[in-house]
PDB file of N, CA and C in Angstrom:
ATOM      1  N   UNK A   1      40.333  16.565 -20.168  1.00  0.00           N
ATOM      2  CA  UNK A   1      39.985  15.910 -18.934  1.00  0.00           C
ATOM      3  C   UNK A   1      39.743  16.980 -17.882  1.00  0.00           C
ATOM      4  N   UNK A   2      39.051  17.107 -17.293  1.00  0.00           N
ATOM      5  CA  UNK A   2      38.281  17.824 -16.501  1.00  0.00           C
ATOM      6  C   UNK A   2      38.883  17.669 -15.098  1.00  0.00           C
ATOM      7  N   UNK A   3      39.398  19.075 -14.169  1.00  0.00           N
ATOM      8  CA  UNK A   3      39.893  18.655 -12.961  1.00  0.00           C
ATOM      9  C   UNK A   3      38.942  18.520 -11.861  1.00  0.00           C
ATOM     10  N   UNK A   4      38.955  17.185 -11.009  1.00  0.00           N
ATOM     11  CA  UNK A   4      38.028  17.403  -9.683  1.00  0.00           C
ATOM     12  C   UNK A   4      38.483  17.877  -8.232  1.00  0.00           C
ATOM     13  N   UNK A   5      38.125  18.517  -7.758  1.00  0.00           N
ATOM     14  CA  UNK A   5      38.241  19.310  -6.882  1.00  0.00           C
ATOM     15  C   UNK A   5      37.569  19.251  -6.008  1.00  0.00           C
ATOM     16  N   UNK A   6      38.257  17.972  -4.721  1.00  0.00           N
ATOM     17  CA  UNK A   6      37.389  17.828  -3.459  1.00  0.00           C
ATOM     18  C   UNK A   6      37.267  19.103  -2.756  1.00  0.00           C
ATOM     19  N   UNK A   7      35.854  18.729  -1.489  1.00  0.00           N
ATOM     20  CA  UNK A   7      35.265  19.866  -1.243  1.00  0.00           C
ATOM     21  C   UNK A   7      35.041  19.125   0.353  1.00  0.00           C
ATOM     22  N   UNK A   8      35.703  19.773   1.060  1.00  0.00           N
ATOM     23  CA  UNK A   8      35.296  18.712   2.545  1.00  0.00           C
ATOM     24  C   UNK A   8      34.334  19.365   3.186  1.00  0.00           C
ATOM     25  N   UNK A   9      33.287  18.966   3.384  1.00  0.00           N
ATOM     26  CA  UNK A   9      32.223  19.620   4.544  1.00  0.00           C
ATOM     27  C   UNK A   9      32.183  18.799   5.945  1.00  0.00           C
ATOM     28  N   UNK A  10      31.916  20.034   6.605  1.00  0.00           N
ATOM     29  CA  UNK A  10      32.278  19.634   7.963  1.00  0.00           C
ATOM     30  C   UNK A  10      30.790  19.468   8.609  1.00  0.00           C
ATOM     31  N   UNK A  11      30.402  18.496   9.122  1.00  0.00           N
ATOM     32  CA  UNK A  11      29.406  18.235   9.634  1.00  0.00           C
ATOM     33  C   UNK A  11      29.119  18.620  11.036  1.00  0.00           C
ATOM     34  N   UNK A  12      28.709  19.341  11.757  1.00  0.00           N
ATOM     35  CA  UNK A  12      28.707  19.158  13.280  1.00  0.00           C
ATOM     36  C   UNK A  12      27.287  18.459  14.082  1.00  0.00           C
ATOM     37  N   UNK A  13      26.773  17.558  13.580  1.00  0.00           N
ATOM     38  CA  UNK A  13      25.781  17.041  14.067  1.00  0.00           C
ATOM     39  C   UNK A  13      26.017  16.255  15.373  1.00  0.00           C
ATOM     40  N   UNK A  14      24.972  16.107  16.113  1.00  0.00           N
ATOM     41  CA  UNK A  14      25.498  15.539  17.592  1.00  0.00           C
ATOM     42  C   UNK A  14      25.289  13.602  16.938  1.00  0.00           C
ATOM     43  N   UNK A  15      26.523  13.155  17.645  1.00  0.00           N
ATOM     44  CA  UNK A  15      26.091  11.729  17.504  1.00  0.00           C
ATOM     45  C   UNK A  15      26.201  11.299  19.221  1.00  0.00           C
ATOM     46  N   UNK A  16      25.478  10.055  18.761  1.00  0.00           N
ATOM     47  CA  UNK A  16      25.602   8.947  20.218  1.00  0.00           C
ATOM     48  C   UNK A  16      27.040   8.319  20.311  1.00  0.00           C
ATOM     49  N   UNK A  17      26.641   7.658  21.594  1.00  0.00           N
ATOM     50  CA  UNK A  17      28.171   6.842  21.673  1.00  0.00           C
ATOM     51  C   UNK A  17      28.758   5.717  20.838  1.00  0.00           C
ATOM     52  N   UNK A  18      27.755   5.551  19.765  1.00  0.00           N
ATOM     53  CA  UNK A  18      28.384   4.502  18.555  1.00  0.00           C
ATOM     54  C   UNK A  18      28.894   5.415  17.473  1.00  0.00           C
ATOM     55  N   UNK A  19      28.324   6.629  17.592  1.00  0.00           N
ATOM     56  CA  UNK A  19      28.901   7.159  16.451  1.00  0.00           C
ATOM     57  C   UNK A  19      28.146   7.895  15.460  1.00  0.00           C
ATOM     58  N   UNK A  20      26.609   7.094  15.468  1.00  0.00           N
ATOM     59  CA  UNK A  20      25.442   7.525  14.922  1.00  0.00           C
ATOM     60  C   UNK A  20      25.322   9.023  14.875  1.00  0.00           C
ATOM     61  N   UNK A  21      24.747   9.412  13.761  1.00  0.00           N
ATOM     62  CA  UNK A  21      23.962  10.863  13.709  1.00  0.00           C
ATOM     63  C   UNK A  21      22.796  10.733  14.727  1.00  0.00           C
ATOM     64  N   UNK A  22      23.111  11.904  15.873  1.00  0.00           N
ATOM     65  CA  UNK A  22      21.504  12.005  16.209  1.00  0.00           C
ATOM     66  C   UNK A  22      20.220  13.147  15.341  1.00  0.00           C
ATOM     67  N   UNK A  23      19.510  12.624  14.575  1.00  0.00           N
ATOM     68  CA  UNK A  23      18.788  13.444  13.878  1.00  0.00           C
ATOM     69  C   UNK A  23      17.757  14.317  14.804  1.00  0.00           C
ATOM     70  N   UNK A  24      17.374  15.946  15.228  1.00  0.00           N
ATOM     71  CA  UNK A  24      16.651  16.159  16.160  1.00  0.00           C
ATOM     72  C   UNK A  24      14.859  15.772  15.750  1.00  0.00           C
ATOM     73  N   UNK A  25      13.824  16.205  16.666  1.00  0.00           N
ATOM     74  CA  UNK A  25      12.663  15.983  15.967  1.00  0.00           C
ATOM     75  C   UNK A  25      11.823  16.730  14.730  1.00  0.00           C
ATOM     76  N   UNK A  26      12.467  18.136  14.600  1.00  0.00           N
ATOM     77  CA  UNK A  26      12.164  19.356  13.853  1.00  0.00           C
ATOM     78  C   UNK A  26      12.478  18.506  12.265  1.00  0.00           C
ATOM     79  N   UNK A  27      13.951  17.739  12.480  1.00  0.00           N
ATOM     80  CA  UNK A  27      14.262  17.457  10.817  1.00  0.00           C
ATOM     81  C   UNK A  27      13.611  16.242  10.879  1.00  0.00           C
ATOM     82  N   UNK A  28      13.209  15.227  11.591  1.00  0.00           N
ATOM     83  CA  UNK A  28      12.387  14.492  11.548  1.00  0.00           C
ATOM     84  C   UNK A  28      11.000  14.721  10.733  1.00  0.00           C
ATOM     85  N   UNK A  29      10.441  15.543  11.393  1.00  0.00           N
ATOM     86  CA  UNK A  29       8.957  16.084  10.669  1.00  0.00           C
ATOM     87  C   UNK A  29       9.272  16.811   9.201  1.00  0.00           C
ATOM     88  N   UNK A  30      10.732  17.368   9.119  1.00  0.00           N
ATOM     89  CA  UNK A  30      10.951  17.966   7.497  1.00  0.00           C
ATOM     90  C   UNK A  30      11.153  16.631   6.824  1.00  0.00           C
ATOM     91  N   UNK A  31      11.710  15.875   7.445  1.00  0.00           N
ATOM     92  CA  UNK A  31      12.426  15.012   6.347  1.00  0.00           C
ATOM     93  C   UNK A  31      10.710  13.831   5.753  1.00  0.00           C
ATOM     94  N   UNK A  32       9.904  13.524   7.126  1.00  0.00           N
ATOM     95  CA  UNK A  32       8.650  12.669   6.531  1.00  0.00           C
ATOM     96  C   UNK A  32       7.572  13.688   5.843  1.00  0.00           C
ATOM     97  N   UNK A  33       7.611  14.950   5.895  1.00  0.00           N
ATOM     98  CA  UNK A  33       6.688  15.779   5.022  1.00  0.00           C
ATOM     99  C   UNK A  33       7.213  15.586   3.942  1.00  0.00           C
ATOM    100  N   UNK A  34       8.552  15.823   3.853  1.00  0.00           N
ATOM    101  CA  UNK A  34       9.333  15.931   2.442  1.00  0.00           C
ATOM    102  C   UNK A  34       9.316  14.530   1.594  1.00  0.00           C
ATOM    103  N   UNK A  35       9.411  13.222   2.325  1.00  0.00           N
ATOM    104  CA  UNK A  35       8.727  12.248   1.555  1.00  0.00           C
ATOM    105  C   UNK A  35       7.774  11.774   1.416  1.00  0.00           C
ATOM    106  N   UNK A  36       6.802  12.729   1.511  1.00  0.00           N
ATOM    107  CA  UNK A  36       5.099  12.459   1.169  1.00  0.00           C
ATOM    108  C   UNK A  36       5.303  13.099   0.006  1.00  0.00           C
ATOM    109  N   UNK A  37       5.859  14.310  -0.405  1.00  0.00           N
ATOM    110  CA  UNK A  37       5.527  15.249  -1.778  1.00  0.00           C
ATOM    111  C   UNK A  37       7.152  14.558  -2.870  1.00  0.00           C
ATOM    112  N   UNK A  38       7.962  13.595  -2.300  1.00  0.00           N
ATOM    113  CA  UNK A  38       9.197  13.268  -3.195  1.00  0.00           C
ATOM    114  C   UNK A  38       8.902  12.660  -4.236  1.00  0.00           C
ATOM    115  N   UNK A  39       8.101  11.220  -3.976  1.00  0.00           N
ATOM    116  CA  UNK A  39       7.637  10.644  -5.156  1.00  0.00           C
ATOM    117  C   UNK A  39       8.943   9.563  -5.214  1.00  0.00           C
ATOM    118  N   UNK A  40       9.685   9.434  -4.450  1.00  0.00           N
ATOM    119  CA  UNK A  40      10.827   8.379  -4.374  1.00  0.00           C
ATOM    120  C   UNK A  40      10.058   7.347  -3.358  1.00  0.00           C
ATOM    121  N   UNK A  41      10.811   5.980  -3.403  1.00  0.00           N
ATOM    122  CA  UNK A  41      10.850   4.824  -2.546  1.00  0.00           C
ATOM    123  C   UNK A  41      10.958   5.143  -1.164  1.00  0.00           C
ATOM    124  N   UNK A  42      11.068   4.331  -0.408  1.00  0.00           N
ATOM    125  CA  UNK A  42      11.597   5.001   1.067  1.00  0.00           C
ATOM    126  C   UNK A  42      12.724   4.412   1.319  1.00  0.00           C
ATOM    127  N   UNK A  43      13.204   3.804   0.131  1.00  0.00           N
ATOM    128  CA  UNK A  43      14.735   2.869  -0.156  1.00  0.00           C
ATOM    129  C   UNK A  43      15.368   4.365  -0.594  1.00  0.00           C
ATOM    130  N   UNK A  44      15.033   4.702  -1.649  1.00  0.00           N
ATOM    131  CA  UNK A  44      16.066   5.812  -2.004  1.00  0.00           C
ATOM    132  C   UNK A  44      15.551   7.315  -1.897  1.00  0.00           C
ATOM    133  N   UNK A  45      14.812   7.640  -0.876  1.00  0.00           N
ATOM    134  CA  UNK A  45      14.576   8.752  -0.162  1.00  0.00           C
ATOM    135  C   UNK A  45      15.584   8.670   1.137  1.00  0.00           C
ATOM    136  N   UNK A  46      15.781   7.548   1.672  1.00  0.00           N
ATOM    137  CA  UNK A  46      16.640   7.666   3.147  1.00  0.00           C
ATOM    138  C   UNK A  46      17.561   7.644   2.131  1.00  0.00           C
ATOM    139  N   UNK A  47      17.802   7.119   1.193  1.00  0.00           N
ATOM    140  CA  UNK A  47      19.806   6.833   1.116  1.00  0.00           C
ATOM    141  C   UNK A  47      19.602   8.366   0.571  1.00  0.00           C
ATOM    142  N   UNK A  48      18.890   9.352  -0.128  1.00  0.00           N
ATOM    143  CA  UNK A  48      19.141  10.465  -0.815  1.00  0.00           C
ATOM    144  C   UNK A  48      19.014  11.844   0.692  1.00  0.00           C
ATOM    145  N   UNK A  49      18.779  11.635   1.653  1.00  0.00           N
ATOM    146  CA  UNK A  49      18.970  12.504   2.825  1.00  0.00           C
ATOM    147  C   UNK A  49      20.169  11.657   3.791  1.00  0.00           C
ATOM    148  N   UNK A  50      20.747  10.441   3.199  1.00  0.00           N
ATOM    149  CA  UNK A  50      21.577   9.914   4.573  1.00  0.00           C
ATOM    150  C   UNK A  50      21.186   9.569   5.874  1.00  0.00           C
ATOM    151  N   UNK A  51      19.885   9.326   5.559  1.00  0.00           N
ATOM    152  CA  UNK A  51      19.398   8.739   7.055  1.00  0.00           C
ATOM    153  C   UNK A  51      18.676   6.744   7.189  1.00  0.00           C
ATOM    154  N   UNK A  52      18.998   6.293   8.020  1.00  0.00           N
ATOM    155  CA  UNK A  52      19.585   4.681   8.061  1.00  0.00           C
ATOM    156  C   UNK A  52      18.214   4.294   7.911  1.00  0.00           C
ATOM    157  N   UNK A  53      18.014   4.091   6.735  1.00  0.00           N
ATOM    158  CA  UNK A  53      16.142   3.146   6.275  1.00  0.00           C
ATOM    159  C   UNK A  53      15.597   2.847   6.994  1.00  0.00           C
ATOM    160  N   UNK A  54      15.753   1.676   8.057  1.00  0.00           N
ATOM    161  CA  UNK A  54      15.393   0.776   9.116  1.00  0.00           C
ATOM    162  C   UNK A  54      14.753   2.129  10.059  1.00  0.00           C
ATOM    163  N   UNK A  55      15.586   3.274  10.910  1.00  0.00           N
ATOM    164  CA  UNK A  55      15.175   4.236  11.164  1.00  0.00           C
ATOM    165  C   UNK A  55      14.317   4.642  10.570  1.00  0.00           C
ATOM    166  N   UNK A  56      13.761   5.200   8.989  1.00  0.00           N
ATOM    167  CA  UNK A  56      13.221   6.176   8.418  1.00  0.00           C
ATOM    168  C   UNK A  56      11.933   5.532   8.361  1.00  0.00           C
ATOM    169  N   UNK A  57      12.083   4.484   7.933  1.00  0.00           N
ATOM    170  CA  UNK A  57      10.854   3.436   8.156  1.00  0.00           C
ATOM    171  C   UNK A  57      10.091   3.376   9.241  1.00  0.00           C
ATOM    172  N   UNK A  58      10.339   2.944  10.472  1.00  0.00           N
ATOM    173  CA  UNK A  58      10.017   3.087  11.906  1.00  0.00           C
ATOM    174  C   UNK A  58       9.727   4.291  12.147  1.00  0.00           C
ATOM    175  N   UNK A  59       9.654   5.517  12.153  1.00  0.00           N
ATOM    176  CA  UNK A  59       9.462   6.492  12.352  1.00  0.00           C
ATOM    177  C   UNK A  59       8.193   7.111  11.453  1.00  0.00           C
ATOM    178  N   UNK A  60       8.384   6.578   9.823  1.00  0.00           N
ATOM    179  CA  UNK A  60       7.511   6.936   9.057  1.00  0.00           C
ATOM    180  C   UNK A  60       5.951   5.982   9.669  1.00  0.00           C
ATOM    181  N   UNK A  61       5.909   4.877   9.940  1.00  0.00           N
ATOM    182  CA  UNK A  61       5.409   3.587  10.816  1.00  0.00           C
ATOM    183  C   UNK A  61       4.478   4.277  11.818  1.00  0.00           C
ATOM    184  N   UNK A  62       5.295   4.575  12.756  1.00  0.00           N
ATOM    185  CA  UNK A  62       4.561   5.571  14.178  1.00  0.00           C
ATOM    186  C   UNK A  62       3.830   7.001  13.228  1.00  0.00           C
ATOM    187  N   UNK A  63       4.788   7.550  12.455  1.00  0.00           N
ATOM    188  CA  UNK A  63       3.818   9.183  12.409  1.00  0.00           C
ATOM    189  C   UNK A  63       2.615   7.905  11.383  1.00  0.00           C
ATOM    190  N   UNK A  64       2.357   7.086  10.634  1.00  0.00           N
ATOM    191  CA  UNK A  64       1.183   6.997  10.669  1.00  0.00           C
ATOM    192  C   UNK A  64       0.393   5.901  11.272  1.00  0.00           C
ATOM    193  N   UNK A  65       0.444   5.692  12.345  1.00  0.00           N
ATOM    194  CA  UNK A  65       0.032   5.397  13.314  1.00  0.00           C
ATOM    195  C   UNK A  65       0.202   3.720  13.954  1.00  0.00           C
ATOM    196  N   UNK A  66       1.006   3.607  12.788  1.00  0.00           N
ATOM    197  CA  UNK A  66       1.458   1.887  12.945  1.00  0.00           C
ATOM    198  C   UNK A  66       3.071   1.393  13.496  1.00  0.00           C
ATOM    199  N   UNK A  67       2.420   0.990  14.426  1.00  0.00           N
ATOM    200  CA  UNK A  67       3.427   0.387  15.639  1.00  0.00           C
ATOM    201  C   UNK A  67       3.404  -1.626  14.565  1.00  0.00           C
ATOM    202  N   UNK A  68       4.841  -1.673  15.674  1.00  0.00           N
ATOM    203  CA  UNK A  68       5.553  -3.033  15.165  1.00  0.00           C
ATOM    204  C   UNK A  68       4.531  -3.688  15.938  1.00  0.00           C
ATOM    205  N   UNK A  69       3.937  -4.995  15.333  1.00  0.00           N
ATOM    206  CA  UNK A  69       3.245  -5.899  16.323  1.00  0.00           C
ATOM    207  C   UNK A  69       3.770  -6.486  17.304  1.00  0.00           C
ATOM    208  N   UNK A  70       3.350  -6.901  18.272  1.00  0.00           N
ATOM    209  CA  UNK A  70       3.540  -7.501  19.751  1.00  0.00           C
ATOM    210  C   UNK A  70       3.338  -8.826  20.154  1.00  0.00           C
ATOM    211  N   UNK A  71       3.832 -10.050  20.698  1.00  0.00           N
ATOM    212  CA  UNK A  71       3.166 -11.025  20.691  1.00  0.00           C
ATOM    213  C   UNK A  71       3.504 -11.787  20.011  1.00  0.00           C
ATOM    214  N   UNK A  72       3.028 -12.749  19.726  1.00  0.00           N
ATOM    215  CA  UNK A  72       3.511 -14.146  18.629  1.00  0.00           C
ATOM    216  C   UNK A  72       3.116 -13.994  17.443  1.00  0.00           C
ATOM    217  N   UNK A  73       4.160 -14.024  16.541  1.00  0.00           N
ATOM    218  CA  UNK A  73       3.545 -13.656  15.094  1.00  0.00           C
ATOM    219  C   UNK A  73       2.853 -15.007  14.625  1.00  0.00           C
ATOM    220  N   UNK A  74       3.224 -15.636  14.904  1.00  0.00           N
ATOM    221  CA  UNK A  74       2.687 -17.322  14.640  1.00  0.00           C
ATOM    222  C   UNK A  74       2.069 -18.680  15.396  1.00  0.00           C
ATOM    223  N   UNK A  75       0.851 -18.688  14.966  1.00  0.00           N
ATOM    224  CA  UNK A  75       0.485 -20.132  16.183  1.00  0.00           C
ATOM    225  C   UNK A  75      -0.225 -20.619  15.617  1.00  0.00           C
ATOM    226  N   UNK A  76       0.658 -21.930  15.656  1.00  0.00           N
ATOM    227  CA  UNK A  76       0.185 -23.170  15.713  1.00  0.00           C
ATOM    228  C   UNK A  76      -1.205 -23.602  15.577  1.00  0.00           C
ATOM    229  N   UNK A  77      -2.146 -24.120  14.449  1.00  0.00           N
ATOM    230  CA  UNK A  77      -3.233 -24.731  15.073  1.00  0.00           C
ATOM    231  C   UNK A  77      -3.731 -25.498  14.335  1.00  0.00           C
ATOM    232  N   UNK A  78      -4.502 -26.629  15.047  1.00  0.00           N
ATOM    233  CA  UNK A  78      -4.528 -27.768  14.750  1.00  0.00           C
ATOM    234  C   UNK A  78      -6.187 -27.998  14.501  1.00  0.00           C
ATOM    235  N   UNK A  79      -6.396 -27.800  13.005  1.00  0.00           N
ATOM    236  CA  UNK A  79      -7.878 -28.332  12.857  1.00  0.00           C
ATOM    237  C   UNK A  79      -8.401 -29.561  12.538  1.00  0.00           C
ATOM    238  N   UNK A  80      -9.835 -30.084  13.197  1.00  0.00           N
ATOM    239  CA  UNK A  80      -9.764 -31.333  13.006  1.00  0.00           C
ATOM    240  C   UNK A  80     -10.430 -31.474  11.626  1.00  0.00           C
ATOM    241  N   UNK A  81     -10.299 -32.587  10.899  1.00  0.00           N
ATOM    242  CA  UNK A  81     -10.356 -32.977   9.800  1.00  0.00           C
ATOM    243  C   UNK A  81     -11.362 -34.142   9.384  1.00  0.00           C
ATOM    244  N   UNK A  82     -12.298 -34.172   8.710  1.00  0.00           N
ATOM    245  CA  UNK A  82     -13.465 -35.139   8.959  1.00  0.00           C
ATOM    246  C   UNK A  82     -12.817 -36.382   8.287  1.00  0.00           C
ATOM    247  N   UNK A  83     -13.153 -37.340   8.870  1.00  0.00           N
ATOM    248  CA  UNK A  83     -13.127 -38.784   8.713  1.00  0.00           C
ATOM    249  C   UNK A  83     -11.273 -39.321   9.143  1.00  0.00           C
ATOM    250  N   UNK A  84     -10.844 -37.848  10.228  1.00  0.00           N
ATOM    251  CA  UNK A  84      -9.880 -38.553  10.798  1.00  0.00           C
ATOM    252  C   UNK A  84      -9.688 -39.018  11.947  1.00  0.00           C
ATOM    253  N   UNK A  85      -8.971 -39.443  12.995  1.00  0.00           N
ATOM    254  CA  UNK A  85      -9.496 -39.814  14.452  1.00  0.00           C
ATOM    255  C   UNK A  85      -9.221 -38.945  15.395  1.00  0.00           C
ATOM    256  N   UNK A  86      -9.889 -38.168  16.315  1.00  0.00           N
ATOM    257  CA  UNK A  86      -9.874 -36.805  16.731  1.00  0.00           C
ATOM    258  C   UNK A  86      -9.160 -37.162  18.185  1.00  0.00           C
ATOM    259  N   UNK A  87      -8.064 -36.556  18.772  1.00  0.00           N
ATOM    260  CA  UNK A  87      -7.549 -36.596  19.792  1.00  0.00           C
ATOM    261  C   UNK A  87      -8.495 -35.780  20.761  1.00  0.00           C
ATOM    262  N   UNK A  88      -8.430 -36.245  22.210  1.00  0.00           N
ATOM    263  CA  UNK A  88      -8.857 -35.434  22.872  1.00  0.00           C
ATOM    264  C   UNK A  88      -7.983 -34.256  23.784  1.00  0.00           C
ATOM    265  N   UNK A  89      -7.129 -34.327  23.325  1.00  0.00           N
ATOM    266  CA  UNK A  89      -6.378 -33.251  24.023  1.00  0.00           C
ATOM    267  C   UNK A  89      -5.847 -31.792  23.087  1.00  0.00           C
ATOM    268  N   UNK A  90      -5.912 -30.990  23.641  1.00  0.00           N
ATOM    269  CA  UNK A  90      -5.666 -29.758  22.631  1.00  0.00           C
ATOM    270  C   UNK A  90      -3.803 -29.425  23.074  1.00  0.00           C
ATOM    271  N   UNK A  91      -3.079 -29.270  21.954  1.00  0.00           N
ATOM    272  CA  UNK A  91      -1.553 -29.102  22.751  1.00  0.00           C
ATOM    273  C   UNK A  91      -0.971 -27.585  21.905  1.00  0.00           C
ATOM    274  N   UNK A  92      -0.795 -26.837  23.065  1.00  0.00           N
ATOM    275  CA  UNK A  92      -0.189 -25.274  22.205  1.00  0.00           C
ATOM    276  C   UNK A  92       0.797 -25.195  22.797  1.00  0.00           C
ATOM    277  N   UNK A  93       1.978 -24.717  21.668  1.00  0.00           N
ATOM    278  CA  UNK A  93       3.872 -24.840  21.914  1.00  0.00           C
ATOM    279  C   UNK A  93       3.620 -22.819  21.758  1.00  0.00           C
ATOM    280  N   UNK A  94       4.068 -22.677  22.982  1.00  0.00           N
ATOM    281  CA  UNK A  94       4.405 -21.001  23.299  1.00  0.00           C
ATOM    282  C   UNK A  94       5.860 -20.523  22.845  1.00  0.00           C
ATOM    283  N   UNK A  95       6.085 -19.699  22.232  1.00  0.00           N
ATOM    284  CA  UNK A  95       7.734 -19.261  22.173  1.00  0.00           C
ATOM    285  C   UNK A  95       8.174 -19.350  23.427  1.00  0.00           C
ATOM    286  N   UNK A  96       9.277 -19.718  22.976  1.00  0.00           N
ATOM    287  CA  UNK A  96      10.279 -20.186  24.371  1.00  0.00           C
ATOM    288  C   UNK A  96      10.027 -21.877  24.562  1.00  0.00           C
ATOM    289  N   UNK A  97       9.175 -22.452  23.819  1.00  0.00           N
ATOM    290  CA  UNK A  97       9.048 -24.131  23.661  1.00  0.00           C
ATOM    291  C   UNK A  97       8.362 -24.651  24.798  1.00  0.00           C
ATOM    292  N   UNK A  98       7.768 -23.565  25.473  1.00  0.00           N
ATOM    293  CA  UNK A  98       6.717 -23.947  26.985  1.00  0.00           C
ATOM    294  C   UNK A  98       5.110 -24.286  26.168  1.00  0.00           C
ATOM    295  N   UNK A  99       5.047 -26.061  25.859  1.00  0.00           N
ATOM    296  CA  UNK A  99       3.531 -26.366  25.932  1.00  0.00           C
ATOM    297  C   UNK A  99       2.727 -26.921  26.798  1.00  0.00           C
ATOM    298  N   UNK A 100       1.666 -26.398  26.215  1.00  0.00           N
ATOM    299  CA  UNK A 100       0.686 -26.386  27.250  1.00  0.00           C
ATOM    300  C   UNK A 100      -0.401 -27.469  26.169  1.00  0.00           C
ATOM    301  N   UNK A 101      -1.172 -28.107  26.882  1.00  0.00           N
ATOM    302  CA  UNK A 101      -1.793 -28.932  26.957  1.00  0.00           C
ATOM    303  C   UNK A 101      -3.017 -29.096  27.826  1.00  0.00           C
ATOM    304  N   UNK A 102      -4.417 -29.370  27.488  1.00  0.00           N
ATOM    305  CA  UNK A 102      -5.671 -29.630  27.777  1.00  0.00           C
ATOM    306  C   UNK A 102      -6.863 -30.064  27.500  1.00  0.00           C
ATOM    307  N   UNK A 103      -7.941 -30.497  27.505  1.00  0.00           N
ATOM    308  CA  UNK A 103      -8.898 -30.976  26.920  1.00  0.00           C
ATOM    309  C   UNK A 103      -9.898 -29.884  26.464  1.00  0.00           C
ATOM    310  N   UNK A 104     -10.003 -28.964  27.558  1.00  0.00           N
ATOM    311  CA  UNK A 104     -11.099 -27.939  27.454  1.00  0.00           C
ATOM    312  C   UNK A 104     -10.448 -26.633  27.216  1.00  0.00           C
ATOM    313  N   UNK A 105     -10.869 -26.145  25.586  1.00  0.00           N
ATOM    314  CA  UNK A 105     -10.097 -25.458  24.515  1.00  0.00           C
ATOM    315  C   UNK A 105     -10.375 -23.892  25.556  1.00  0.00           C
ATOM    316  N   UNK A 106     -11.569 -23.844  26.570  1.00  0.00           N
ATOM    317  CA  UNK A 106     -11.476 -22.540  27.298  1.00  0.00           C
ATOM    318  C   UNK A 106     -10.264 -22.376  28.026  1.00  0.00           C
ATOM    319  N   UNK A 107     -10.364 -23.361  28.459  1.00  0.00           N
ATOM    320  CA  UNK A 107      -8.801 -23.410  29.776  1.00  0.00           C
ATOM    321  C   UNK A 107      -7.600 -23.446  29.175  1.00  0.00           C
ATOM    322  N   UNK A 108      -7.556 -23.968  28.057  1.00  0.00           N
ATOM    323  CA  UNK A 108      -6.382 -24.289  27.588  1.00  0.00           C
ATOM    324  C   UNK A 108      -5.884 -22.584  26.855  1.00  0.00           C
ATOM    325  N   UNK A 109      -6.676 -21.554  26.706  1.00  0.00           N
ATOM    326  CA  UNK A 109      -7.002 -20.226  25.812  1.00  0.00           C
ATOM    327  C   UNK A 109      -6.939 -19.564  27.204  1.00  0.00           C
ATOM    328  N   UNK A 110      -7.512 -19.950  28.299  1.00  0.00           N
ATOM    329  CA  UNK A 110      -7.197 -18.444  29.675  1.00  0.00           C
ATOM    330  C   UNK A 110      -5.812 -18.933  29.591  1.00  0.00           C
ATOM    331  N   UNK A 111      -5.486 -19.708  30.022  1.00  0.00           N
ATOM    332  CA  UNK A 111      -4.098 -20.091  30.204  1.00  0.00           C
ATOM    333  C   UNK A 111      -2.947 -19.582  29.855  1.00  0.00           C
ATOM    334  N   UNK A 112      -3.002 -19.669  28.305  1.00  0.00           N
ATOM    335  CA  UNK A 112      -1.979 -19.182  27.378  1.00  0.00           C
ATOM    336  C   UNK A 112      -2.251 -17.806  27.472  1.00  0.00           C
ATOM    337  N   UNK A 113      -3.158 -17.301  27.790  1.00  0.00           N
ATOM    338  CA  UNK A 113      -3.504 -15.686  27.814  1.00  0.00           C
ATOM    339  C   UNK A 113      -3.172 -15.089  29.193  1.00  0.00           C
ATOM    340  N   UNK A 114      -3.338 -15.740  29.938  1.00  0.00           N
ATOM    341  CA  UNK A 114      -2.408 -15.466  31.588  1.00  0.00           C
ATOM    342  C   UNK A 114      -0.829 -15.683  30.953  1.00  0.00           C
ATOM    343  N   UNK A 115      -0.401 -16.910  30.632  1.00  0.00           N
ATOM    344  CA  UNK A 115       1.041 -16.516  30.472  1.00  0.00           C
ATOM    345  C   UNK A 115       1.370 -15.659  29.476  1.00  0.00           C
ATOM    346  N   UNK A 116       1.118 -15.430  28.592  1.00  0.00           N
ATOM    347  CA  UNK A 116       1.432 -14.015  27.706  1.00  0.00           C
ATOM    348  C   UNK A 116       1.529 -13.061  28.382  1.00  0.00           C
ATOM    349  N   UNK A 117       0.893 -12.474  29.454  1.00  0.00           N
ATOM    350  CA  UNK A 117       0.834 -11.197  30.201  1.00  0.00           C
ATOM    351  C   UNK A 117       1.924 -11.368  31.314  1.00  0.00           C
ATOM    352  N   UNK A 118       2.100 -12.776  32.022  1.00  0.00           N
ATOM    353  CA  UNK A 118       3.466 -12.586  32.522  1.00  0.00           C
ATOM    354  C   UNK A 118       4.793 -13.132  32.037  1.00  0.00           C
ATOM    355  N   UNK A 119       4.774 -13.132  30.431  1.00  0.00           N
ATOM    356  CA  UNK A 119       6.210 -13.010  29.603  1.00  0.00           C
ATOM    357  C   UNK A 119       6.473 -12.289  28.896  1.00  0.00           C
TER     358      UNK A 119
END
């Protein structure tokens, strides 16, 4: 039987006030060069450097040039359907459960596009 023989390494990395590693930007750029040439997941490339996926992801995201989308991921819409009976009013439910309602699909489209810009 073979003896094991812990080995404590001492880390001095700066963390935040939760506790987190702060990683600087220098190992940032080593660590996403280094998983372009790894050939691993980006599941077990972060767990194999210790850095929190969700992070490694987001970061990998921006360096290539893709930001999280903005805005409503989902809407509502209501097409009409031949040989059914067509309402005349157009009705759009905004996140946050604010609908809006109109006949004339322009007004009813500035509308929702004015309030998007002030929510």
């Amino acid at each position: 039987m073979a003896i094991i023989t812990p080995e404590v390494l001492r880390e001095e990395a700066k963390r935040d006030t939760r506790g987190r590693r702060i990683v600087d930007a220098e190992r940032w750029r080593e660590l996403l060069a280094g998983y372009a040439t790894s050939g691993l997941t980006q599941t077990q490339f972060a767990r194999r450097e210790g850095v929190n996926y969700h992070t490694f992801v987001a970061r990998l995201n921006r360096e290539r040039g893709r930001t999280r989308p903005t805005g409503t991921a989902f809407i509502e819409a209501r097409v009409p359907v031949p040989g059914w009976p067509q309402a005349s009013t157009l009705e759009v439910q905004l996140p946050g459960g604010l609908v809006v309602r109109g006949g004339d699909p322009a007004a009813v489209a500035a509308l929702v596009q004015a309030l998007g810009r002030t929510g």
